[in-house]
N, C-alpha and C. Protein backbone atom coordinates (compact mmCIF):
# COMPACT_ATOMS: atom_id res chain seq x y z
N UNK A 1 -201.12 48.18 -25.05
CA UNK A 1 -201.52 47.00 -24.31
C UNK A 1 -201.21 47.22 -22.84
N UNK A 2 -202.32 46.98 -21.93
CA UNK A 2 -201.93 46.95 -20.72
C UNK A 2 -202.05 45.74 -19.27
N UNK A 3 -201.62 45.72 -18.18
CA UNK A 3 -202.02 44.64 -17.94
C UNK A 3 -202.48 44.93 -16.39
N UNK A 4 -203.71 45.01 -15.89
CA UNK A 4 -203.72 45.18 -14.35
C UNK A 4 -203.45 46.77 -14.42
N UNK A 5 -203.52 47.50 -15.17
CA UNK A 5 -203.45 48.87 -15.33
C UNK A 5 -202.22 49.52 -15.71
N UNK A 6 -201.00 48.22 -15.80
CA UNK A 6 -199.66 49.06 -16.16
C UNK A 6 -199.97 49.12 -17.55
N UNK A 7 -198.96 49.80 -17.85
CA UNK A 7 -198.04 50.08 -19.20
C UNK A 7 -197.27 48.60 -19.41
N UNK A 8 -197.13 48.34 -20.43
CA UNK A 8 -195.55 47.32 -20.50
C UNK A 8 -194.92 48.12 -21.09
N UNK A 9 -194.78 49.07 -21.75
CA UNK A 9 -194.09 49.88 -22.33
C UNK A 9 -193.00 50.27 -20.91
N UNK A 10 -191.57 50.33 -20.86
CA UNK A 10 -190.94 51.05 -20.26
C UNK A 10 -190.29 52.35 -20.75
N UNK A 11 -190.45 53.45 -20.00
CA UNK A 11 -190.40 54.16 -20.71
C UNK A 11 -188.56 55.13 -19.60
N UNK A 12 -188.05 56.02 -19.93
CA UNK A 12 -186.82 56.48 -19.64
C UNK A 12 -187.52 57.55 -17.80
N UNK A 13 -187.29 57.47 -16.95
CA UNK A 13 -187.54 57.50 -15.47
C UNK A 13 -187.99 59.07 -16.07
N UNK A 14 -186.69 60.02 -16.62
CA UNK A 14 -186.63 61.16 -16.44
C UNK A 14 -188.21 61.58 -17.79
N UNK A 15 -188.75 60.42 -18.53
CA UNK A 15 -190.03 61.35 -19.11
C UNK A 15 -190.75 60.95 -18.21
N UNK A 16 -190.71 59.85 -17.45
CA UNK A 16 -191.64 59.73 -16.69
C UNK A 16 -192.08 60.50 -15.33
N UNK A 17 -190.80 61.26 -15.30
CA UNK A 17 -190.71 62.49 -14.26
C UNK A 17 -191.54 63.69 -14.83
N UNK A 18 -191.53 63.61 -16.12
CA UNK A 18 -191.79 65.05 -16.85
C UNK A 18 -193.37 64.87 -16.84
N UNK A 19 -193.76 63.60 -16.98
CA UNK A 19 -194.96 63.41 -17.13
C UNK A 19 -196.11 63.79 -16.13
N UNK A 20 -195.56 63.60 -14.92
CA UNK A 20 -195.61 63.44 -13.20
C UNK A 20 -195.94 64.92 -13.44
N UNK A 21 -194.55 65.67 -13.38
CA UNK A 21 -194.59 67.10 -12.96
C UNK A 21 -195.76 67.68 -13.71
N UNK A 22 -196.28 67.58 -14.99
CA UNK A 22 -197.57 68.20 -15.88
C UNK A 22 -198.13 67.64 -15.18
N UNK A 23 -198.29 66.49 -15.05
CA UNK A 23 -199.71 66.11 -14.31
C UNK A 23 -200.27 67.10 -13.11
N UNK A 24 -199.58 66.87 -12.40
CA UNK A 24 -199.65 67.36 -10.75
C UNK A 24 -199.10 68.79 -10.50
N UNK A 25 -198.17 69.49 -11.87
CA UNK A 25 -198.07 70.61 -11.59
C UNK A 25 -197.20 70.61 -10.35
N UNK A 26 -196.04 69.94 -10.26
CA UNK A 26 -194.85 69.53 -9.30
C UNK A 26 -193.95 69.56 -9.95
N UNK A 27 -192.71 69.68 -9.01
CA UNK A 27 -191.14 69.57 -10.14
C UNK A 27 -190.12 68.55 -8.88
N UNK A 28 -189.61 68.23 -9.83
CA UNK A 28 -188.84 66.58 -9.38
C UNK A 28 -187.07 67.38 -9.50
N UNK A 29 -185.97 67.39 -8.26
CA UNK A 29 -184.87 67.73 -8.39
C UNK A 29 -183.51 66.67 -8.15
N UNK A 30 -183.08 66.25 -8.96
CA UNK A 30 -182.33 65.06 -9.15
C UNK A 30 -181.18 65.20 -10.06
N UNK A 31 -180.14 63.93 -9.45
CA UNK A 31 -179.05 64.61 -10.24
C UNK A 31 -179.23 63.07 -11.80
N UNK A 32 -178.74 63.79 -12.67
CA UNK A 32 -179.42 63.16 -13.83
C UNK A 32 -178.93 61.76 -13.90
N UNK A 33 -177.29 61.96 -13.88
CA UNK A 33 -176.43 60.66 -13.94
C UNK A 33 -177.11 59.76 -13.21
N UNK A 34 -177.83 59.88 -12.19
CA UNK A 34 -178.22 59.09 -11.15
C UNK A 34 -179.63 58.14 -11.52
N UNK A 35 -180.22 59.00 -12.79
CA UNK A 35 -181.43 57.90 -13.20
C UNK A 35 -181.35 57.99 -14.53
N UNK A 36 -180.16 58.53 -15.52
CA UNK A 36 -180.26 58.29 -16.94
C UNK A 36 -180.19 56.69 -17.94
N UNK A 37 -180.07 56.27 -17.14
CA UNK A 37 -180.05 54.62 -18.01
C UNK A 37 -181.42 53.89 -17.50
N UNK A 38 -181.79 54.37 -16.33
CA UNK A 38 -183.19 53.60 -16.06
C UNK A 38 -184.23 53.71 -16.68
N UNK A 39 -185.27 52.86 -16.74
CA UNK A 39 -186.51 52.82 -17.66
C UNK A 39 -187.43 51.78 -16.19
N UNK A 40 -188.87 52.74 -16.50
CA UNK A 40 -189.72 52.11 -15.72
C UNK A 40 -190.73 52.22 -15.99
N UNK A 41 -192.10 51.55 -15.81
CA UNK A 41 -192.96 51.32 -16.67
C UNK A 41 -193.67 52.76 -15.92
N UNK A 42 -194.56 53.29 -16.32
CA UNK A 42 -195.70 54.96 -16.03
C UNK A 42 -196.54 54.04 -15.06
N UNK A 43 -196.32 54.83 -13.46
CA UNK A 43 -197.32 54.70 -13.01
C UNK A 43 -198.51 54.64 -13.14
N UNK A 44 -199.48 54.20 -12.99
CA UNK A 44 -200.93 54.01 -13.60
C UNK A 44 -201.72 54.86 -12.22
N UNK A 45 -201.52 55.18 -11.08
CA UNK A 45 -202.22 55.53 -10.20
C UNK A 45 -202.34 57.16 -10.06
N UNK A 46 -203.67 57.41 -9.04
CA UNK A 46 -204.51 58.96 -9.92
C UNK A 46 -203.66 59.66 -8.91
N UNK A 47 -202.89 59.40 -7.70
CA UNK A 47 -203.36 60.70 -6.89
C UNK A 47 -201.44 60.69 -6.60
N UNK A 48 -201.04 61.79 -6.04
CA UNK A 48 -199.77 62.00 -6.22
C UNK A 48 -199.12 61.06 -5.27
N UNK A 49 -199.40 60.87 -4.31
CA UNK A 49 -198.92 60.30 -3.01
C UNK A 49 -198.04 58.96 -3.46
N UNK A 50 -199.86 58.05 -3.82
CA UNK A 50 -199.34 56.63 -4.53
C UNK A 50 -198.81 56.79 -5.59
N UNK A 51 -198.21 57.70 -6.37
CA UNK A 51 -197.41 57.99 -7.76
C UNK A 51 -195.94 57.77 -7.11
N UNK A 52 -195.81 58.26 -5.77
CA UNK A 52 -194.26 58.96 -5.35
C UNK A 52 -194.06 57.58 -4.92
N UNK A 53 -195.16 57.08 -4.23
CA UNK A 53 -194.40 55.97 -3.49
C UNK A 53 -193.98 54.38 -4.56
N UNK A 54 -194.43 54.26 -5.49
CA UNK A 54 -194.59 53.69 -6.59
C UNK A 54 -193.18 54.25 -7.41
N UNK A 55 -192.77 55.52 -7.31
CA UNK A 55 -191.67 55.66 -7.78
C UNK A 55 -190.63 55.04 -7.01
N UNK A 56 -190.36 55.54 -5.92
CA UNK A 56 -189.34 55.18 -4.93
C UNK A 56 -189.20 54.02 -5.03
N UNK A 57 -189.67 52.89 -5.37
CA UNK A 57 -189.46 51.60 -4.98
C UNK A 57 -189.18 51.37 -6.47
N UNK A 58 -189.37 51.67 -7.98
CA UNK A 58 -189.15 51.36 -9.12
C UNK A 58 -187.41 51.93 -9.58
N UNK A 59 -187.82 53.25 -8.78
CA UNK A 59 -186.13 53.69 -9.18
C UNK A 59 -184.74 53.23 -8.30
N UNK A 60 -185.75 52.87 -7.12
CA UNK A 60 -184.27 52.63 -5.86
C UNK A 60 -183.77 54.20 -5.44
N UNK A 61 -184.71 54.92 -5.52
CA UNK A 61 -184.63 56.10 -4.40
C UNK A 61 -185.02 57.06 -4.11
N UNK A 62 -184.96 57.53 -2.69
CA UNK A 62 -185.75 58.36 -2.22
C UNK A 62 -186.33 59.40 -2.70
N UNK A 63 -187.69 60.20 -2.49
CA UNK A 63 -188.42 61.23 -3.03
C UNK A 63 -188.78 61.77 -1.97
N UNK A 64 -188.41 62.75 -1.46
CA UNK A 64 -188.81 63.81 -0.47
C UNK A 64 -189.58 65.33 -0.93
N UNK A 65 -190.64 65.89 -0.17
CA UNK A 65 -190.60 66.95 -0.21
C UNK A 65 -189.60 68.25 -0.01
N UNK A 66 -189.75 69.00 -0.70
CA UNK A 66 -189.21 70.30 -0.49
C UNK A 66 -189.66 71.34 -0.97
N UNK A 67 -190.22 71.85 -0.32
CA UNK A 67 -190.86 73.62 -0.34
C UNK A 67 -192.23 73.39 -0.73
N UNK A 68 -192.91 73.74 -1.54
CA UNK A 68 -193.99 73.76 -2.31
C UNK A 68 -193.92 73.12 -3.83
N UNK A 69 -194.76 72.03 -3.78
CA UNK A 69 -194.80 71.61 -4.82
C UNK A 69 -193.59 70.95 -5.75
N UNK A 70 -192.39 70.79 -4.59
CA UNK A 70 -190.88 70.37 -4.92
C UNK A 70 -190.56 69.34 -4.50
N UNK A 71 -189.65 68.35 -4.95
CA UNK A 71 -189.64 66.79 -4.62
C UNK A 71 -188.02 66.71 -5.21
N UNK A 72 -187.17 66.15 -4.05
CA UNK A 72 -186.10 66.29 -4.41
C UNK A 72 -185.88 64.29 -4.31
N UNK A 73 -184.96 64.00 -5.45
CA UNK A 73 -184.72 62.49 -5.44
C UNK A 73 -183.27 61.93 -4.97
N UNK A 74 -183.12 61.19 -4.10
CA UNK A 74 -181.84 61.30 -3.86
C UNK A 74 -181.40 59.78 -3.37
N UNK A 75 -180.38 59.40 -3.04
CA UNK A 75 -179.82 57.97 -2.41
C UNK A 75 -180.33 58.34 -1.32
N UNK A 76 -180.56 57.06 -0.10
CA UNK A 76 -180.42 56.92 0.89
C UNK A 76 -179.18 56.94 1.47
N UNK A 77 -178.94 57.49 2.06
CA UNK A 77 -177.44 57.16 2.95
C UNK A 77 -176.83 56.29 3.69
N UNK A 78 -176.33 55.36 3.61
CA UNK A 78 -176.17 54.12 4.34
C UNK A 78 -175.28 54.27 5.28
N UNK A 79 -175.82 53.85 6.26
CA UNK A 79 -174.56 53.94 7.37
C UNK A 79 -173.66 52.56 8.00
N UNK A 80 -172.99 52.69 8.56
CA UNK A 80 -171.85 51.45 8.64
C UNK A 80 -171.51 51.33 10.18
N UNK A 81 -171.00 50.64 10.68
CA UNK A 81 -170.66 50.66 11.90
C UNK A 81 -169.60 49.54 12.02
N UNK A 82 -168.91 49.86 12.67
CA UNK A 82 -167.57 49.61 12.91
C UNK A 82 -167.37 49.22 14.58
N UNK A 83 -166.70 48.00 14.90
CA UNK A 83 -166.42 47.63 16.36
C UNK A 83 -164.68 46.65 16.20
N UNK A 84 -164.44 46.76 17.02
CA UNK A 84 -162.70 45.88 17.42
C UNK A 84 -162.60 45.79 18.69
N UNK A 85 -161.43 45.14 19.25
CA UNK A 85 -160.63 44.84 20.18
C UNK A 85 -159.27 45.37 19.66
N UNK A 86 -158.59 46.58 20.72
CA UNK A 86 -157.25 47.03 21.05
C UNK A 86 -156.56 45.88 21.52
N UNK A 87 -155.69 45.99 20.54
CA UNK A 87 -154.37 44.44 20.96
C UNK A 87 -152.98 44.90 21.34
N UNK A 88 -152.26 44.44 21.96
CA UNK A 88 -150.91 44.76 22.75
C UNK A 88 -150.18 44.37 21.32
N UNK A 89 -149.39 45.37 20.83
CA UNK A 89 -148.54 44.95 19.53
C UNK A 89 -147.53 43.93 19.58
N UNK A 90 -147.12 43.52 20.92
CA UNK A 90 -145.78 42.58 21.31
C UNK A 90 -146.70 41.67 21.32
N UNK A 91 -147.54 41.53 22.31
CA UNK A 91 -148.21 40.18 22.60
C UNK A 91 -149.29 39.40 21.53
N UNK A 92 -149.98 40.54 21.05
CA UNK A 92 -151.17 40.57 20.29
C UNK A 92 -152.54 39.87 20.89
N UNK A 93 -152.18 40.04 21.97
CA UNK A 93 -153.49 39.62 23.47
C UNK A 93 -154.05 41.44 23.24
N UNK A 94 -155.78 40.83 23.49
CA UNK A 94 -156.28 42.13 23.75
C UNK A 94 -156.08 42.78 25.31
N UNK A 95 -156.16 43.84 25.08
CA UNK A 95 -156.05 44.64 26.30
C UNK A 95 -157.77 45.04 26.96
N UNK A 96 -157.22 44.63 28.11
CA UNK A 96 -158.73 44.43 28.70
C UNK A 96 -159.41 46.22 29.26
N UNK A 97 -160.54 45.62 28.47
CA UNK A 97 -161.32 46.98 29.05
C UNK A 97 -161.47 48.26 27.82
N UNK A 98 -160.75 47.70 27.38
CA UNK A 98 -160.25 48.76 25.63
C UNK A 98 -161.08 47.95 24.41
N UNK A 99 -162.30 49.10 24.19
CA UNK A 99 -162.94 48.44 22.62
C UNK A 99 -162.78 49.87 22.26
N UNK A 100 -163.39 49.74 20.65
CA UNK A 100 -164.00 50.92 20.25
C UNK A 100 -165.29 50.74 19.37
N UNK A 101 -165.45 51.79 18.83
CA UNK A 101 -166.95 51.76 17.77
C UNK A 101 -167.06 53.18 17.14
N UNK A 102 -167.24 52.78 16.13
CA UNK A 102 -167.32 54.15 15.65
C UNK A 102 -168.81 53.59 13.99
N UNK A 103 -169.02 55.07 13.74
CA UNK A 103 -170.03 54.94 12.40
C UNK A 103 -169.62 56.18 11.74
N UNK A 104 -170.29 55.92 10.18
CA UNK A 104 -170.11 56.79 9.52
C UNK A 104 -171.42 56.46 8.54
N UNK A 105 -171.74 57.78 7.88
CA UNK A 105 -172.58 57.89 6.69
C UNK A 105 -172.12 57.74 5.45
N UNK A 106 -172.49 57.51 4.50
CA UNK A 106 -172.27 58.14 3.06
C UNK A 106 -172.36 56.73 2.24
């Protein structure tokens, strides 16, 4: 049964990877833990592009090229950013002219 061209069937990400790669004659590099409990319904669309981008948004993450015919899946990296005011430890008044900022990834 289908509806608007999906599947309702959900099926486990990683056959649906396997399915992809025969199709298109591509290989998908991912770490497993990272999509073994997910299930998503089989893209229904012909051409690889709208397949990838249709993935990315079903699994929650990124699909990049790499090399030929290679597609590596991975988190996005979130970054953070960080700001304060330097305070006088006796007074606990900020000290003027003194901020910081800093960021990080991961």
């Amino acid at each position: 049964m289908s509806f608007h061209g999906f599947s309702q069937v959900r099926l486990p990400v990683e056959e649906v990877l396997s399915n992809l790669e025969q199709k298109f004659d591509i290989r998908f590099s991912y770490l497993d833990v990272n999509l073994e409990d997910k299930k998503i319904q089989s893209p229904p669309f012909g051409d690889i592009i709208t397949n990838l981008l249709y993935l990315e948004t079903a699994i929650g993450y990124s699909i990049k090229p790499s090399g030929n015919k290679n597609y590596v899946i991975t988190s996005e990296p979130k970054e953070y950013w960080f700001c304060g005011i330097i305070s006088d430890s006796e007074t606990d008044e900020p000290i003027p002219g003194i901020m910081f900022s800093a960021s990080t990834v991961g």
